[in-house]
Protein backbone atom coordinates (compact mmCIF):
# COMPACT_ATOMS: atom_id res chain seq x y z
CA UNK A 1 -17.61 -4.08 15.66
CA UNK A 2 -16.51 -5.79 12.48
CA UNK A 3 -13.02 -6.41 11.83
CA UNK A 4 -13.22 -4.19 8.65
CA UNK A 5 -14.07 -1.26 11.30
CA UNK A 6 -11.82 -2.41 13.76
CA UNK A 7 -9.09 -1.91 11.16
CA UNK A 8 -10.26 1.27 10.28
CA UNK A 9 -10.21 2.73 14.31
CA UNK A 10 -7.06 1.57 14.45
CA UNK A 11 -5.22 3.40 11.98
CA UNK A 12 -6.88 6.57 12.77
CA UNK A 13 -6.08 6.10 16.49
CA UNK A 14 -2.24 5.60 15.71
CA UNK A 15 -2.25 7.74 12.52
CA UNK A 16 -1.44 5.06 10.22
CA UNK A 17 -2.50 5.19 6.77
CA UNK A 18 -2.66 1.59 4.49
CA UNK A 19 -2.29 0.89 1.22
CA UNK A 20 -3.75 -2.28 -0.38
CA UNK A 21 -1.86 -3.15 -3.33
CA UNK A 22 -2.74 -6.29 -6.49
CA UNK A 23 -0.36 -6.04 -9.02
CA UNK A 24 0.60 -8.94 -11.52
CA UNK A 25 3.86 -10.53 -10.19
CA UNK A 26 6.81 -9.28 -11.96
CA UNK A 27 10.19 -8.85 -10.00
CA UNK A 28 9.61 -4.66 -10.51
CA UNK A 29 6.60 -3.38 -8.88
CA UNK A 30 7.71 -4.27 -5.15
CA UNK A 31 11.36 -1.42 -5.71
CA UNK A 32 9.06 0.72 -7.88
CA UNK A 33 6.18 1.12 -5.17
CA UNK A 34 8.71 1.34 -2.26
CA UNK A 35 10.41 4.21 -4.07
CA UNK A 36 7.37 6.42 -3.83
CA UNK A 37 8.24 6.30 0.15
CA UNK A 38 11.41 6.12 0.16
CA UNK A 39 11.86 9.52 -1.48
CA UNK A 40 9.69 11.17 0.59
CA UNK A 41 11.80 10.26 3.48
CA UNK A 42 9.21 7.25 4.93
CA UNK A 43 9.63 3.69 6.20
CA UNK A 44 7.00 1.75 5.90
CA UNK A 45 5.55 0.79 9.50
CA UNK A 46 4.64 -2.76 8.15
CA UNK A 47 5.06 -4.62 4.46
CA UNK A 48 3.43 -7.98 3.66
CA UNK A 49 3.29 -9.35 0.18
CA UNK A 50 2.28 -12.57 -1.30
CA UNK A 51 2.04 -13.75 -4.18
CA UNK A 52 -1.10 -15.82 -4.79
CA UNK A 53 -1.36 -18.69 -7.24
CA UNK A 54 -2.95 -19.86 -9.76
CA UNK A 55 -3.00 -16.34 -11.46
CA UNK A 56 0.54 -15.40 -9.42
CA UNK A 57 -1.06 -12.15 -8.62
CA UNK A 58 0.89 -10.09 -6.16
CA UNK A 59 -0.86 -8.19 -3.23
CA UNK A 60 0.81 -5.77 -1.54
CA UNK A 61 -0.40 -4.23 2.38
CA UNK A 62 1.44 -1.51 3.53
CA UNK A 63 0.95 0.79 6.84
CA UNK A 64 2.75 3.79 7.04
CA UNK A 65 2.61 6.51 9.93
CA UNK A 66 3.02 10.17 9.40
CA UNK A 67 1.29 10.62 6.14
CA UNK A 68 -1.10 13.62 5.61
CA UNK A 69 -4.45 12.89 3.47
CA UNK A 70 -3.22 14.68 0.73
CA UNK A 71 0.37 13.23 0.33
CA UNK A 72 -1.64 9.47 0.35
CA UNK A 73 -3.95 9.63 -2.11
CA UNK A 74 -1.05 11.59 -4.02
CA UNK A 75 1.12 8.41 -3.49
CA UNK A 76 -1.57 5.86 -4.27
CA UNK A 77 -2.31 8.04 -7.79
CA UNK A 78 1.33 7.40 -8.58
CA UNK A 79 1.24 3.58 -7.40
CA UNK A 80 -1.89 3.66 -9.85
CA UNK A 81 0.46 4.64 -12.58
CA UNK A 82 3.30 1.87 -12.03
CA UNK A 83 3.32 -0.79 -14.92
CA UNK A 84 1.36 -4.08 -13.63
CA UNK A 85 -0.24 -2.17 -10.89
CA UNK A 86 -3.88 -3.29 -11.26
CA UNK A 87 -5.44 -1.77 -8.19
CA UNK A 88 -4.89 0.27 -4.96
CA UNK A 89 -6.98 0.54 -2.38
CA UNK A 90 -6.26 3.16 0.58
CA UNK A 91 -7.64 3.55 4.17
């Protein structure tokens, strides 16, 4: 099993759902993104982001439990929206 599959049985075994974030580095998108959970009444299970020279591009992972299918690609159409957001990818 690949680790790209691996990933993927995990988070439907434990119900989490991930969002893959690049966004250009500005000190906004991070509060911006985290809002769209936050008002919803949801803590992120795990945040990483980095910030990735030379282009300072920042990627952000999250993995969030308790999210139905609807409500997360709901969320990642508003995360699409947020100035500087370039992509998001969900699984």
């Amino acid at each position: 099993m690949s680790s790209s599959e691996a990933a993927v049985a995990e988070a439907v075994s434990n119900n989490l759902s991930r969002f893959s974030i690049h966004a250009r580095a500005e000190p906004g998108v991070m509060p911006r993104v985290l809002e769209l959970f936050a008002k919803r009444g949801l803590v992120p299970y795990r945040w990483q982001s980095v910030v990735t020279p030379p282009d300072a591009g920042l990627t952000i992972d999250i993995e969030i439990a308790g999210m139905p299918l609807e409500t997360v690609d709901y969320v990642a159409a508003c995360i699409r929206m947020i100035a500087g957001v370039d992509v998001v990818l969900t699984i």
